[in-house]
N, C-alpha and C. Protein backbone atom coordinates (compact mmCIF):
# COMPACT_ATOMS: atom_id res chain seq x y z
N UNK A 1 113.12 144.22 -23.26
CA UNK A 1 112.89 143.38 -24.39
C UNK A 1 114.21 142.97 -25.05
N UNK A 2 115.01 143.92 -25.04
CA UNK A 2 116.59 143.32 -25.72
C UNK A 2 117.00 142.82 -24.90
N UNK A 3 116.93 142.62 -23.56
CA UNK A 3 117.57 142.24 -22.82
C UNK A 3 117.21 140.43 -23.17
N UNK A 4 115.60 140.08 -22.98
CA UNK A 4 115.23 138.94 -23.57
C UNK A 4 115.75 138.47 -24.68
N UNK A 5 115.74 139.18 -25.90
CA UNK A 5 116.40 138.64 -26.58
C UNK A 5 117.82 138.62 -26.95
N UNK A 6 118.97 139.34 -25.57
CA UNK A 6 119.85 138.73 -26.21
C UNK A 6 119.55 137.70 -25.44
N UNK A 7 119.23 137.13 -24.21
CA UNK A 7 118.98 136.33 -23.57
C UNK A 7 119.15 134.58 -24.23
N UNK A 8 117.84 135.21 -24.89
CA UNK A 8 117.49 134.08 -26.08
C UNK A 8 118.13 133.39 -26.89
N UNK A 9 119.07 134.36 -27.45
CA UNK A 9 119.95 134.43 -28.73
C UNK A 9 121.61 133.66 -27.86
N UNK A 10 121.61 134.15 -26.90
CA UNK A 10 122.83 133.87 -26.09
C UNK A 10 122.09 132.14 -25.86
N UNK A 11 121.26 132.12 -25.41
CA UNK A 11 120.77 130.42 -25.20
C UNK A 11 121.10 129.67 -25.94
N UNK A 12 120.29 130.05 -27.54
CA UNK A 12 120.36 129.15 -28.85
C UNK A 12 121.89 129.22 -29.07
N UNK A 13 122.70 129.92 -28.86
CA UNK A 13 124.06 130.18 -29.16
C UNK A 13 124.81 128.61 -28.21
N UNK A 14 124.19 128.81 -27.02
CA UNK A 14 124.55 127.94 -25.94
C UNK A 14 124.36 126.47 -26.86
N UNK A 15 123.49 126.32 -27.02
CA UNK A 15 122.48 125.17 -27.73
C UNK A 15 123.38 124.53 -28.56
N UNK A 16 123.61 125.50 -29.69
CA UNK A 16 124.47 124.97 -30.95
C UNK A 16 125.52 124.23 -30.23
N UNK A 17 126.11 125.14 -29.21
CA UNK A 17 127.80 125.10 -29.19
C UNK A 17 127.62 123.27 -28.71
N UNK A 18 125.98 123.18 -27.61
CA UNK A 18 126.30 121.45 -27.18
C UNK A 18 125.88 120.78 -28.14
N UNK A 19 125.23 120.94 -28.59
CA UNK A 19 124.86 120.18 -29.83
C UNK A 19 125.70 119.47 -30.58
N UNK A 20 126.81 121.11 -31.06
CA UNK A 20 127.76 120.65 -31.83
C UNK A 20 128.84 119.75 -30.65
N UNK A 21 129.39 119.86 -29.86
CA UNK A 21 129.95 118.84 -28.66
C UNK A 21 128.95 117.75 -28.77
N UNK A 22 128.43 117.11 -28.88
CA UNK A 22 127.49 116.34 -28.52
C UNK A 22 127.63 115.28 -29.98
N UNK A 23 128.00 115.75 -30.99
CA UNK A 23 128.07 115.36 -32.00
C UNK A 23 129.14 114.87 -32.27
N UNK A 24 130.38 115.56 -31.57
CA UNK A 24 131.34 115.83 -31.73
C UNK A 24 132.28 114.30 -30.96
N UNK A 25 131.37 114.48 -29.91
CA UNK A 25 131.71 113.32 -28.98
C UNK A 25 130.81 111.87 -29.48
N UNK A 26 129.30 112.12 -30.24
CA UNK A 26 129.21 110.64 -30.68
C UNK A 26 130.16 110.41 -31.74
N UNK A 27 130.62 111.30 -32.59
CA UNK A 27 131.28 110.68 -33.91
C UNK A 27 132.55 110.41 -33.28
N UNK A 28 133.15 110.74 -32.32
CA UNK A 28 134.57 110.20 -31.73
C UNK A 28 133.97 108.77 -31.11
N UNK A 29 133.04 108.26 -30.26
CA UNK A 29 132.82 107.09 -30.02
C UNK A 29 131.66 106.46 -31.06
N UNK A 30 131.72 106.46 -32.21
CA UNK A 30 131.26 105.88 -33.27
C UNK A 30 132.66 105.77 -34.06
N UNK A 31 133.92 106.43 -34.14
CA UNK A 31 134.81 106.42 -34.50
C UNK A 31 135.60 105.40 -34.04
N UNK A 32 135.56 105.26 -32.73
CA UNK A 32 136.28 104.29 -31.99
C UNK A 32 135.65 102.84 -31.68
N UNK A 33 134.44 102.65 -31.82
CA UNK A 33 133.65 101.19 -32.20
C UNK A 33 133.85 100.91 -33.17
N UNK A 34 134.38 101.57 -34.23
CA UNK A 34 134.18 101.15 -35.93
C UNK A 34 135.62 100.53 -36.20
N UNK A 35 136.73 101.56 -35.09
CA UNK A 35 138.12 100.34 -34.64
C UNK A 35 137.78 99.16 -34.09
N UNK A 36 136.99 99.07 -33.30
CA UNK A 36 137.12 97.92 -32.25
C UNK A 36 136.45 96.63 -33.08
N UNK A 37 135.18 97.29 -34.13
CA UNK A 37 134.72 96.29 -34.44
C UNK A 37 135.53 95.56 -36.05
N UNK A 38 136.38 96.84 -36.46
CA UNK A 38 137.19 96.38 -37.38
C UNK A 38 138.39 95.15 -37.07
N UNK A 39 138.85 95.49 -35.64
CA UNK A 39 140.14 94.86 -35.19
C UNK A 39 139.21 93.27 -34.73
N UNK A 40 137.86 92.99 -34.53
CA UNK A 40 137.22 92.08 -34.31
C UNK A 40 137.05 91.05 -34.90
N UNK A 41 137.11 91.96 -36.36
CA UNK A 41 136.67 91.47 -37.73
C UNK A 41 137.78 90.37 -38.39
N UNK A 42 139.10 91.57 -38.20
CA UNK A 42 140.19 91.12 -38.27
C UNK A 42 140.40 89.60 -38.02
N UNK A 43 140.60 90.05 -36.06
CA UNK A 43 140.60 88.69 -35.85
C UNK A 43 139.84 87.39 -35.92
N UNK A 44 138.82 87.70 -36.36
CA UNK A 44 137.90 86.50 -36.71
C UNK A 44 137.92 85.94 -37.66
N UNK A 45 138.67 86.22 -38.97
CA UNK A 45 138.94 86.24 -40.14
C UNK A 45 140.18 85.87 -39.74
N UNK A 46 141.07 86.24 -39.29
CA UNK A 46 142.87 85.52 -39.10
C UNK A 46 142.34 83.84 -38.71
N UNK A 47 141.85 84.10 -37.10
CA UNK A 47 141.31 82.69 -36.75
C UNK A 47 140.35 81.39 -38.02
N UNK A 48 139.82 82.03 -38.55
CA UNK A 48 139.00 80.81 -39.21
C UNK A 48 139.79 80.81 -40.64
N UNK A 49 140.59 81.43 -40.82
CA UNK A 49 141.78 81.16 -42.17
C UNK A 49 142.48 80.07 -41.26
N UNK A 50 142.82 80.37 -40.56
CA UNK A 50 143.93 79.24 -39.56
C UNK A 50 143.20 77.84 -39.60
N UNK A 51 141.97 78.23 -38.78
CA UNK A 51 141.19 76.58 -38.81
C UNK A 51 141.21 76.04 -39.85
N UNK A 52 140.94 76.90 -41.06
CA UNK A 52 140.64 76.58 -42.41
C UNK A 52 142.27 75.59 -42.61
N UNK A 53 142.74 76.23 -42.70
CA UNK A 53 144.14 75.73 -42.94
C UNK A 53 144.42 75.06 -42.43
N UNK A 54 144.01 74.53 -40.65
CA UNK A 54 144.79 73.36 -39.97
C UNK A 54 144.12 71.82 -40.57
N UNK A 55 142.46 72.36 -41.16
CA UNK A 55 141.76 71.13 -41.14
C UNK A 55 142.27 70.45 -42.79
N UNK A 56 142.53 71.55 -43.39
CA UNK A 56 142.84 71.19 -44.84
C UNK A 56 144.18 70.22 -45.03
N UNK A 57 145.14 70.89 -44.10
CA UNK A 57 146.47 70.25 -43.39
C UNK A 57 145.86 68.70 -43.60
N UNK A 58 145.20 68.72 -42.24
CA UNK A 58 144.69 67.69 -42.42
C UNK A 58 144.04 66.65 -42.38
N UNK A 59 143.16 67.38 -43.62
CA UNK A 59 142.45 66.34 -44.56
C UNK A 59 143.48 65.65 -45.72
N UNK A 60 144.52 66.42 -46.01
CA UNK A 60 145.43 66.28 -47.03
C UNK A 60 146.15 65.15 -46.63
N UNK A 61 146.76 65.27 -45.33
CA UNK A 61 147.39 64.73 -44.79
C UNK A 61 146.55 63.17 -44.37
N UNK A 62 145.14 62.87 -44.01
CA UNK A 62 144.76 61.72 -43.87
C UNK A 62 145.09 61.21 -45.38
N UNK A 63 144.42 62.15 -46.29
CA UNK A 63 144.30 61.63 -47.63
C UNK A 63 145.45 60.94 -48.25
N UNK A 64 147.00 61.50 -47.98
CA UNK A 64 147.57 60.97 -48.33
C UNK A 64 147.92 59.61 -47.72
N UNK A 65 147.48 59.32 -46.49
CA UNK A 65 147.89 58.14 -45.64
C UNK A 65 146.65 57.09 -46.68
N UNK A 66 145.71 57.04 -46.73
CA UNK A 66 144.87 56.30 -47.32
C UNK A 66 145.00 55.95 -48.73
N UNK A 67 146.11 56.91 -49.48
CA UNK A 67 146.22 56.69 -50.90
C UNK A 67 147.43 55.74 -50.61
N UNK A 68 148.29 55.90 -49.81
CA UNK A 68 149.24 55.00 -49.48
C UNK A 68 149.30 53.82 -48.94
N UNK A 69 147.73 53.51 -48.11
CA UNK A 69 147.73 52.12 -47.61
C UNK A 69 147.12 51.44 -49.10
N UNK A 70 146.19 52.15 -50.02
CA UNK A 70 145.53 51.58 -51.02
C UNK A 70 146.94 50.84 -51.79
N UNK A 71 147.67 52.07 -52.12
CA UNK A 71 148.28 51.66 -52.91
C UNK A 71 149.45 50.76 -52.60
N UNK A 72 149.63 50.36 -51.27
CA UNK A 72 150.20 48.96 -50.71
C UNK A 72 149.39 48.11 -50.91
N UNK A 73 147.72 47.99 -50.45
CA UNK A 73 146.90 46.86 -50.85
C UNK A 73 147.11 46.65 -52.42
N UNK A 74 146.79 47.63 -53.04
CA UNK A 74 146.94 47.43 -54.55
C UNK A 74 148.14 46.38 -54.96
N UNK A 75 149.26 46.81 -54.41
CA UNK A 75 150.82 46.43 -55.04
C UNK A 75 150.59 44.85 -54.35
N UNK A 76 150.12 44.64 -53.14
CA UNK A 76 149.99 43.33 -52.35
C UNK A 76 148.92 42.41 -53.05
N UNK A 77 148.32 42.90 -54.00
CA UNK A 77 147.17 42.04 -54.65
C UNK A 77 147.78 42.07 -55.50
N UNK A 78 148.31 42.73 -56.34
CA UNK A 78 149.00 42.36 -57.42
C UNK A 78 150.01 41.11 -57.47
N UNK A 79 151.16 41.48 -56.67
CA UNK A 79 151.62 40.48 -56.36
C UNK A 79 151.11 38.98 -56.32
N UNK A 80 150.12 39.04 -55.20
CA UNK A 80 149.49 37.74 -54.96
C UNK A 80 148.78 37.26 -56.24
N UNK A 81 147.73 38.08 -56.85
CA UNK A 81 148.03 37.94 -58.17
C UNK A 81 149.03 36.89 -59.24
N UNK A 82 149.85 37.50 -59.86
CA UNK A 82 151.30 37.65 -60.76
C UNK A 82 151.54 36.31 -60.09
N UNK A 83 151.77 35.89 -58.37
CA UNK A 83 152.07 34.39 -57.74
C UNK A 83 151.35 33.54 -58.66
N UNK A 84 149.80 33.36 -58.09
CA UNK A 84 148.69 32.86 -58.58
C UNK A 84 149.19 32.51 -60.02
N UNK A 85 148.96 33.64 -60.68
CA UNK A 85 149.01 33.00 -62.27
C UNK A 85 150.23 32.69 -62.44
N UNK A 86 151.88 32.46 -62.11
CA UNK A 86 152.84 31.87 -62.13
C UNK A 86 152.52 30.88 -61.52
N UNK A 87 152.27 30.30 -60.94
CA UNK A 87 151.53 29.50 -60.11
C UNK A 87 150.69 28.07 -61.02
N UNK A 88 149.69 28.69 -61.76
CA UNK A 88 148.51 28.42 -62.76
C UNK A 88 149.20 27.74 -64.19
N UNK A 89 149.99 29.23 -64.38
CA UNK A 89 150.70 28.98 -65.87
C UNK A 89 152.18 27.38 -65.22
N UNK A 90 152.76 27.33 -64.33
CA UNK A 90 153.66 26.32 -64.18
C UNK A 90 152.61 25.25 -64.15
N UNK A 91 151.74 24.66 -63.78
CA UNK A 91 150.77 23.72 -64.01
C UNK A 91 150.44 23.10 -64.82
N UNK A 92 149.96 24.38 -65.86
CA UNK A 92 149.38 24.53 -66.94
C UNK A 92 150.71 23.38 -68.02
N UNK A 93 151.42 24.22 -67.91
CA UNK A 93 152.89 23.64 -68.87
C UNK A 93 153.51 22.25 -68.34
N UNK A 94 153.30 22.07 -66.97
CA UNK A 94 153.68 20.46 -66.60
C UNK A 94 152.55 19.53 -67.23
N UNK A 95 151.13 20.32 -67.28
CA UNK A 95 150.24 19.26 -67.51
C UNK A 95 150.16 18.83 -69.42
N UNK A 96 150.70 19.97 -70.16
CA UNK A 96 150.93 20.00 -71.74
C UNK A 96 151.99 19.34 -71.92
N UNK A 97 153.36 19.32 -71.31
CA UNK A 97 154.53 18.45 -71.27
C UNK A 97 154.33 16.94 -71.08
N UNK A 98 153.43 16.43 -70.02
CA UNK A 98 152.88 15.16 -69.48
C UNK A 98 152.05 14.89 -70.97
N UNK A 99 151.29 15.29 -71.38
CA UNK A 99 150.45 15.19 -72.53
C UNK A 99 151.04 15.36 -73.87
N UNK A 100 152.07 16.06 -74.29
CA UNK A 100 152.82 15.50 -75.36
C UNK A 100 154.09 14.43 -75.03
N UNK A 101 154.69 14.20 -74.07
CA UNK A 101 155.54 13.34 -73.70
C UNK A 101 154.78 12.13 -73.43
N UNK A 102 152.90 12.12 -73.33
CA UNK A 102 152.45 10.78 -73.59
C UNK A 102 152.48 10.28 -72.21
N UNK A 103 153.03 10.75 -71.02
CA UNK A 103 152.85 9.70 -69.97
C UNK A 103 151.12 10.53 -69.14
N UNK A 104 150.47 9.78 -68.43
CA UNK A 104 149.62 10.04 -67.87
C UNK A 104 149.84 10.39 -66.55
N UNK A 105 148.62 11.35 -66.24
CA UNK A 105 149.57 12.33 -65.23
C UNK A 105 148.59 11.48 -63.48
């Protein structure tokens, strides 16, 4: 009967010791996925800061091309503009000159 139970006792002893190995070895490869999926993380996060950044580049960068053609159209209408009414206003003053100087135009 002692013999059974050290038997027994020597088993459960056995038991623990894999158990505890067993544990021992998931928390080392639960340890080492929790790197892999950190360094994953990482890089997935480096990469879409980058995209983030190349597209912002440029969008900035169209944006400024379009504020710059505007603001050539702008300055080019103006101009044509400023012509126009120099243009209007010299008219204007030949046709008031003709009309107080009395000759018909």
């Amino acid at each position: 009967m002692r013999e059974v139970v050290e038997r027994v006792l020597g088993a459960e002893s056995e038991a623990k010791a894999r158990i505890d190995n067993a544990r021992k070895q998931a928390a080392s490869i639960r340890s080492k996925a929790d790197e892999a999926a950190t360094a994953m993380v990482v890089t997935a996060r480096e990469q879409a800061v980058a995209g983030a950044k190349a597209r912002l580049d440029q969008a900035r960068s169209e944006a400024e091309s379009l504020l710059e053609a505007a603001r050539t159209r702008d300055a080019n209408a103006a101009e044509a503009t400023a012509s126009s009414a120099a243009g209007a206003t010299e008219a204007l003053v030949a046709d008031i000159v003709t009309m107080i100087a009395g000759r018909p135009s």
